[in-house]
Structure formats: C-alpha cells, structure tokens
Protein backbone atom coordinates (compact mmCIF):
# COMPACT_ATOMS: atom_id res chain seq x y z
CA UNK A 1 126.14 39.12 -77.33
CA UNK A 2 128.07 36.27 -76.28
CA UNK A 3 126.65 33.66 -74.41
CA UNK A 4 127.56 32.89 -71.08
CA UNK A 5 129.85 29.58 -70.60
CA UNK A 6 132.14 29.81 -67.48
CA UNK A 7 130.91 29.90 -63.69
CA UNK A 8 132.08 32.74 -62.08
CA UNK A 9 132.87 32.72 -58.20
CA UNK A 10 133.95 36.25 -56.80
CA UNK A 11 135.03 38.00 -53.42
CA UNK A 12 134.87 41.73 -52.71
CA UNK A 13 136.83 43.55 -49.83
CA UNK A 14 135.56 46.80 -48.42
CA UNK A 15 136.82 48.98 -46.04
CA UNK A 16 134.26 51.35 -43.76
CA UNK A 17 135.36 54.00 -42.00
CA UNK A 18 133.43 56.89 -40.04
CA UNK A 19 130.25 55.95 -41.81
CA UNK A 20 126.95 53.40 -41.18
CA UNK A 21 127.17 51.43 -44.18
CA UNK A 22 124.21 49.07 -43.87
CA UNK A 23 121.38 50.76 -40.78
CA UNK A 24 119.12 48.24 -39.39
CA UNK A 25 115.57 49.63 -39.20
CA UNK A 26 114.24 47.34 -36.42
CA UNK A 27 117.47 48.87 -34.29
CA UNK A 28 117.67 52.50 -34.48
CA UNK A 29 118.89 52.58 -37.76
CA UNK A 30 122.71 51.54 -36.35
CA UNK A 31 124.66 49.48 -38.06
CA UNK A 32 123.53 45.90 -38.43
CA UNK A 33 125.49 43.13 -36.73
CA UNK A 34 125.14 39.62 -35.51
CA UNK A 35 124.86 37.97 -32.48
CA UNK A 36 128.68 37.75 -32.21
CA UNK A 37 129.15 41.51 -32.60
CA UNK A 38 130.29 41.24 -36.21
CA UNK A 39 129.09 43.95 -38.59
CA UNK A 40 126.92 43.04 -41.38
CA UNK A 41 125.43 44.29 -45.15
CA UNK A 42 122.59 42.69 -46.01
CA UNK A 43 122.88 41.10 -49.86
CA UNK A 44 119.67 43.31 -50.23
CA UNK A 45 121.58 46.25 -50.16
CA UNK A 46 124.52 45.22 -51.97
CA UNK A 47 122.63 44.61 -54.85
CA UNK A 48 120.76 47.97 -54.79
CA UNK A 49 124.05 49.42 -55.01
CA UNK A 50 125.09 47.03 -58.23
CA UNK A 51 121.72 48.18 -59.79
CA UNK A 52 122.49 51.75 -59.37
CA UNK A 53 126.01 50.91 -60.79
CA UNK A 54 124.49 49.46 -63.77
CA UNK A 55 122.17 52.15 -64.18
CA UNK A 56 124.85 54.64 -64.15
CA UNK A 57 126.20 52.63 -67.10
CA UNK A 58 122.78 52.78 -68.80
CA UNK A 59 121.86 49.69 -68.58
CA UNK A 60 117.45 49.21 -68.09
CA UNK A 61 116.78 48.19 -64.43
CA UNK A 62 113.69 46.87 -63.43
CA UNK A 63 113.74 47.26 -59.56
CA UNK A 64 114.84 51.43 -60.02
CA UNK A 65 114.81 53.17 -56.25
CA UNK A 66 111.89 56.22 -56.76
CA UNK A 67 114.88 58.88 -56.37
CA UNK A 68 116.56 57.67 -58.87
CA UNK A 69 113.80 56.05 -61.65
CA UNK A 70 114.94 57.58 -64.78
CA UNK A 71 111.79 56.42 -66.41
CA UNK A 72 109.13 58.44 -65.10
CA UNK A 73 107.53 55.43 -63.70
CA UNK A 74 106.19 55.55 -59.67
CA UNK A 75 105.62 51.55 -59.39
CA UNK A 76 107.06 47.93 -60.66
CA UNK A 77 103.62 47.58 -61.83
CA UNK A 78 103.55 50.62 -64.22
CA UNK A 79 106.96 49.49 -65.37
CA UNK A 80 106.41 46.44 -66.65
CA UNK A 81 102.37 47.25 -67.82
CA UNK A 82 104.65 49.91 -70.25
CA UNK A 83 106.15 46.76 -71.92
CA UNK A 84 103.90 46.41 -74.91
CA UNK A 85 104.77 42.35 -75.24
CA UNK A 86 104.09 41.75 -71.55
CA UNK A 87 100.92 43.90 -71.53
CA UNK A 88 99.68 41.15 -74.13
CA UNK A 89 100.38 38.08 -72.43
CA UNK A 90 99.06 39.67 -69.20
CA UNK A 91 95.66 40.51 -70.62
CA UNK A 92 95.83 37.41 -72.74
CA UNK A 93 92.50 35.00 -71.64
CA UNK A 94 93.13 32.61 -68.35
CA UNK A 95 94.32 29.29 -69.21
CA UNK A 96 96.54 30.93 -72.10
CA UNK A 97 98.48 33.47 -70.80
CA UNK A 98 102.70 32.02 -71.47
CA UNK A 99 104.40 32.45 -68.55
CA UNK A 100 107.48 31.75 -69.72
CA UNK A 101 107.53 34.14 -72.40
CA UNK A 102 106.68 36.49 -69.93
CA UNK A 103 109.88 35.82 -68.15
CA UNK A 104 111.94 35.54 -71.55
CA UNK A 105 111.16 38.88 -72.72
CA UNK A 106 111.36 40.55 -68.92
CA UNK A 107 114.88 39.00 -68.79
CA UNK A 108 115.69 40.52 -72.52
CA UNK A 109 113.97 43.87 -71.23
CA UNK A 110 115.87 44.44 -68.10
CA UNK A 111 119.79 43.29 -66.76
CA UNK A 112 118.58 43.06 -62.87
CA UNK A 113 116.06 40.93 -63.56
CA UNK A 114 118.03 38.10 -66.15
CA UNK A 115 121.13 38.52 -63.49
CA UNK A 116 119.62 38.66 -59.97
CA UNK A 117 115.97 37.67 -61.00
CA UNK A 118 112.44 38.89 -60.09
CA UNK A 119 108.80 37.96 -59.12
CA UNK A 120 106.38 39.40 -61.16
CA UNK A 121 103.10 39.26 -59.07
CA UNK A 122 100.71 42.26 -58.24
CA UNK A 123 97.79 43.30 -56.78
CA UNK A 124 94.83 42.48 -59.74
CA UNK A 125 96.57 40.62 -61.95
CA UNK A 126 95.90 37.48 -63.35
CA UNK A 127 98.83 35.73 -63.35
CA UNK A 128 102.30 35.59 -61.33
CA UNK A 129 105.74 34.47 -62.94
CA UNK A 130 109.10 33.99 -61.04
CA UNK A 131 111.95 34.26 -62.89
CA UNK A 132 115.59 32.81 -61.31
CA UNK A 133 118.89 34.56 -62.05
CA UNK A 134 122.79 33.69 -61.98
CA UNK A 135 124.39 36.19 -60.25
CA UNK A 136 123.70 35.25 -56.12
CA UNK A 137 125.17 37.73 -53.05
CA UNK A 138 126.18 37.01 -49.90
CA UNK A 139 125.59 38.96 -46.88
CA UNK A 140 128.54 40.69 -46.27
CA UNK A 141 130.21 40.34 -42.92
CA UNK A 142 133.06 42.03 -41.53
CA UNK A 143 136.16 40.67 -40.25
CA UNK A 144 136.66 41.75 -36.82
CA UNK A 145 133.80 42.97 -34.35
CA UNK A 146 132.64 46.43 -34.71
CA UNK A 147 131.43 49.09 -32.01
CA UNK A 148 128.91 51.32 -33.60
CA UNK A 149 129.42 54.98 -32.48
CA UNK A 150 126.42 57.57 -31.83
CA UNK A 151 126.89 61.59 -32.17
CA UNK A 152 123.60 63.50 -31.00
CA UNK A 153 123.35 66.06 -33.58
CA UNK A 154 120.65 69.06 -33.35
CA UNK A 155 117.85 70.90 -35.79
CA UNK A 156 118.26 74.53 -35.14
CA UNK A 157 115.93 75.98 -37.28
CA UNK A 158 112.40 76.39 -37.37
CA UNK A 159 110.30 74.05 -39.84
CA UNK A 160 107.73 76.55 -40.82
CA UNK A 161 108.06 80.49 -40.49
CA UNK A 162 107.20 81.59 -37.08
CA UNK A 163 107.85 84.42 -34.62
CA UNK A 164 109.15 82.92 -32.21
CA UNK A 165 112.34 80.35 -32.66
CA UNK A 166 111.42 76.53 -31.61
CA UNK A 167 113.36 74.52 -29.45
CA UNK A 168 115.83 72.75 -31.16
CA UNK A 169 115.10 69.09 -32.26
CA UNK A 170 117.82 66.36 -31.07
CA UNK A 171 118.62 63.62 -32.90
CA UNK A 172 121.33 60.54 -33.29
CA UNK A 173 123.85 59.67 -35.88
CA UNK A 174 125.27 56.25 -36.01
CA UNK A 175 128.37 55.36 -37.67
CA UNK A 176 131.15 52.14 -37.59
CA UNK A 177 134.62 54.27 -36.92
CA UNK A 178 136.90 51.38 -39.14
CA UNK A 179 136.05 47.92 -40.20
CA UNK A 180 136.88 45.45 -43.16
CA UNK A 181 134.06 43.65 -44.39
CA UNK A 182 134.07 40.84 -46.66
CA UNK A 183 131.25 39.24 -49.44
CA UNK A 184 131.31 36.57 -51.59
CA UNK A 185 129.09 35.53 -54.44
CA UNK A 186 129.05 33.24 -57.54
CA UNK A 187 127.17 33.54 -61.38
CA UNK A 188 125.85 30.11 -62.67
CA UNK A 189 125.57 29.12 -65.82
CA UNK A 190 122.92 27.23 -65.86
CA UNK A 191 120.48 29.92 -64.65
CA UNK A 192 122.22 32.10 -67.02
CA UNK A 193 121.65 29.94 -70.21
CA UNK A 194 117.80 30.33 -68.96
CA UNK A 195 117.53 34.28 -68.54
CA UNK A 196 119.68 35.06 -71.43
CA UNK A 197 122.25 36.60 -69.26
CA UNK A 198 125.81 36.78 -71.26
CA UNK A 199 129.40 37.51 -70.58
CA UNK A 200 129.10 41.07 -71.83
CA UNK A 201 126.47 41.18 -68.71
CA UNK A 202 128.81 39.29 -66.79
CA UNK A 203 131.83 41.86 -67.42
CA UNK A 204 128.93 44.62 -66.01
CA UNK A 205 128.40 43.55 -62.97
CA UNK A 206 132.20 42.81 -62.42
CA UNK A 207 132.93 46.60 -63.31
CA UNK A 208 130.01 47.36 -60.61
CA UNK A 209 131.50 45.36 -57.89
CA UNK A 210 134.85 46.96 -58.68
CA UNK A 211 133.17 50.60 -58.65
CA UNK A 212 129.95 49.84 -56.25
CA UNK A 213 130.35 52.99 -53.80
CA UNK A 214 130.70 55.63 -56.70
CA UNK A 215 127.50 58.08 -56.41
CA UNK A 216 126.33 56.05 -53.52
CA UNK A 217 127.23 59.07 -50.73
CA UNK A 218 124.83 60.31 -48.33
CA UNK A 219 124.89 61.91 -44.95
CA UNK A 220 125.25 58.03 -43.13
CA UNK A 221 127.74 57.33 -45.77
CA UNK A 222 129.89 60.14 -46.93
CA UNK A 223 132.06 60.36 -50.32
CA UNK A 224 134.99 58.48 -49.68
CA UNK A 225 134.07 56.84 -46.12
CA UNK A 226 133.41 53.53 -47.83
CA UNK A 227 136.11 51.83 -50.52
CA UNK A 228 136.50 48.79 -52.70
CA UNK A 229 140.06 47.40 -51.45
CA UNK A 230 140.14 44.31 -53.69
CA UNK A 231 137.70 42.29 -56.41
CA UNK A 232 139.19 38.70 -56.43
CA UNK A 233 137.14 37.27 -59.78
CA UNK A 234 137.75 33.52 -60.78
CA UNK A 235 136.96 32.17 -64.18
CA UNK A 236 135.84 28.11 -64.26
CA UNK A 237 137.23 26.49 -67.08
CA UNK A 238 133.51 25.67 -67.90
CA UNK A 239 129.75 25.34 -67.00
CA UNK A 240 130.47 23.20 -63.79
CA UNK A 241 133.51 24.62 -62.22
CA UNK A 242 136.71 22.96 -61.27
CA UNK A 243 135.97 23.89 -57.56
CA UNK A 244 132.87 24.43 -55.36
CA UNK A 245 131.95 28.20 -54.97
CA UNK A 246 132.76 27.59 -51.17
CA UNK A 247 136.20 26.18 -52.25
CA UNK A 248 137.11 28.89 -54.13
CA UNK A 249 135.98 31.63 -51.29
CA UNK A 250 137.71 30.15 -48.36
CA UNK A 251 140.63 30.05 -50.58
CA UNK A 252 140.93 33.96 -49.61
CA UNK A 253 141.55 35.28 -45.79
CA UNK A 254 141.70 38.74 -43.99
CA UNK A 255 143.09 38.77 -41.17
CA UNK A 256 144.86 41.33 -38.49
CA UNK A 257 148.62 41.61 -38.66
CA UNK A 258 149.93 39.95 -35.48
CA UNK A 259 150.25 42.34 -32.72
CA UNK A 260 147.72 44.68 -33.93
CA UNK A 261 144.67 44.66 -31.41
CA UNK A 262 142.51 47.61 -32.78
CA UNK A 263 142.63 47.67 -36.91
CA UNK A 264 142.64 51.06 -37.77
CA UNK A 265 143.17 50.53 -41.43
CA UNK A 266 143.33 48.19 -43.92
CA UNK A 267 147.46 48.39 -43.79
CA UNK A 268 146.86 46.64 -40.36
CA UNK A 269 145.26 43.52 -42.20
CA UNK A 270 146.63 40.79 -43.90
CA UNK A 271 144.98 39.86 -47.65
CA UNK A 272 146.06 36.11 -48.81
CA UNK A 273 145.11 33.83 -51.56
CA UNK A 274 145.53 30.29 -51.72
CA UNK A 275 146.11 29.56 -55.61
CA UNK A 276 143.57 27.28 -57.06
CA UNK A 277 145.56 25.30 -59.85
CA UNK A 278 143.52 25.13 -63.36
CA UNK A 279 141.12 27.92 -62.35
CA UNK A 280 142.00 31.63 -63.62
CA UNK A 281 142.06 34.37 -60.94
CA UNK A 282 141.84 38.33 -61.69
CA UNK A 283 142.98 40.24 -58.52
CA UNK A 284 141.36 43.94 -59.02
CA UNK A 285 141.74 46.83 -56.76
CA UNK A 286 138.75 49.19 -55.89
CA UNK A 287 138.79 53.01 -57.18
C-alpha cells in the first residue's frame, strides 16, 4: 500500500432524466430541492452509492445497507462486536480501554470508515470513539431549476387471496423529467495519514465516482435514467495543495447554451474548465 501524499479536489457531473434521484421523506418522497427551486442530492446519499460501488469491488464496508450486507450481519453493532481486536478493547476494564486503537484497527478493517469516517457509539457500551476521514462530499445541486413531475399509478391486485377483487389502491410516482446536477468534494491528507487511507484507496473511490449509478436501479431510478457525464480529478503537487478546494471547483462551470430556455439534454449545456497552472487535471467521462 502506498501512502497517501497529494490532496485530491474532484467534481462529478450527472445527468437525470425521467427518474427521482434523491426523494425527500419529509415531502412526499419528491425530489429534494431548495428554496430557490434547484434540485438537490444529499452527500448522504452520494456516499451510499460510493459504498455500494466499493462493495461491488469487494472492498469491507462498515455502514452495508440490510439488502445488500454480504456479511450476514443485521446491525453496526454486531459488525464490529465480530472484530475479535475491537471486542477486546471494548470489554477491556473502564479507565483502560484505547480508543485510538480502536479507531486504528476499524480504519484497517473497513475502507468507508478510514475514507469517509464513523462514530462508533451504541446502546450498552462502555465507550464511544469517533474516527475522522479524508474523503468529504458535497451536496449535489443541479444547475438549472427543476419541476418534479407526478404520475398516479394503481395496485390492481388483491394483497391476500379473496373472493371478491378489492378496489384498486392509488398511488404517486415522482420523477425530475431532465436536469444536470453538479458535486464537488476533496480527500485530505492529513486525515488520511491518520486513518491509514492510501492512494490505492484513493484510486477506489475515483473508479466509484466514475461508475457510481452501476447496480444502483430501482423503480424511482431506472437503469440508465441517471449517468456520470464527466469526473474532473485534480492531483496537488503535495500535502497542502497549490489551490484552495473552492479554487479548484469554481474553476469548472455548466451552463445552458445561449438561446436554449428548457435543457433537454446535456448537448444543450456548456462544460468549461479554467486551467489551474502547476496542478494536474484528469478529465474522465462516466460509463
């Protein structure tokens, strides 16, 4: 493994189309926006999706969604009791349990906790240890407004065997018809040099970003309905960067092509970079 010497700062371009890609749960389950009508995926999200990417590479994830834990275990609890090392310094007498081997070998165990980092704290346990990664997320926001559609759809068939057939059950289906959405984020060395994360790691979650809708489909987001247009990945000639991360982000726009009201595609936007002299840029389209 080679450790991890050069920030990273990286943008991601996605398009949406016909599909909810982020539903807000305190609004119907339609797609989040703002108060300025501007759609938005929560960083929460976004990194489920790089976890599942990196699980799909086979890589040990800590914070595993139940339909897809691959481990057999129901709880983050269960998980990390199974750890024989961290069983030991959990049980270990108060006043010498080591917290931050605790967080050493959790970082060494799994790649979501030493890149995105984790609280381990739960219910009857002694002891609680926060552990800070590298790799931060934005929120990702999209470029122009959006107007979320609803289709009423209907359940016509019965639940449970009966004579008789039931009334059929309505229901709503929310989905953005086009939009380009943008997120940035950055991986810090410093944090990394703490959690052991490397540029092997590093290289992972770059081929996640690149790759983050692949076996992510479901009925609110359909194969295909959601694409990686462009990965724009800068390398910092070392630990402190040449640039700030905000710099280097606002160094890339998307905009509308001029006379183009209504973006129906990503052909009617406009992708530029502003070159950043002594700072190395990798431009990488989405599957």
């Amino acid at each position: 493994m080679t450790a991890f010497q050069n920030k990273i700062d990286f943008t991601v371009v996605f398009s949406v189309k016909n599909a909810n890609p982020n539903g807000d749960p305190l609004n119907g389950n339609r797609p989040r926006q703002n108060f300025d009508g501007y759609g938005e995926v929560s960083d929460v999200a976004i990194k489920r999706k790089i976890r599942n990417r990196l699980q799909d590479m086979g890589q040990r994830i800590f914070v595993q969604s139940n339909d897809r834990a691959d481990d057999g275990f129901k709880s983050l609890k269960d998980r990390a009791d199974a750890v024989e090392e961290l069983e030991k310094i959990n049980k270990a007498v108060k006043g010498k349990k080591d917290s931050d081997l605790y967080a050493k070998i959790a970082a060494e165990t799994w790649v979501d906790v030493r890149s995105f980092g984790q609280v381990f704290a739960f219910k009857d346990s002694q002891m609680s240890v926060g552990v800070r990664g590298p790799v931060s997320i934005q929120t990702a926001v999209s470029v122009n407004p959006i107007t979320p559609e609803t289709m009423q759809i209907t359940k016509s068939v019965n639940s449970v065997t009966s004579a008789t057939k039931g009334s059929d059950t309505m229901g709503t289906k929310h989905f953005v018809d086009f939009g380009v959405y943008v997120f940035n984020g950055s991986i810090n060395t410093q944090l990394a040099e703490k959690t052991g994360f490397t540029t092997e790691d590093a290289e992972n979650i770059k081929e996640a970003l690149r790759t983050l809708f692949e076996n992510d489909a479901s009925s609110a987001r359909p194969d295909g309905s959601m694409a990686i247009i462009k990965l724009f990945w800068w390398q910092h000639p070392g630990k402190m960067g040449k640039y700030s991360s905000a710099k280097v982000h606002h160094s890339v726009t998307v905009t509308p092509k001029a006379g183009v009201a209504h973006p129906r595609s990503i052909d009617d936007y406009t992708i530029v970079v502003t070159p950043l002299e002594g700072i190395e840029l990798s431009e990488i389209d989405g599957l």
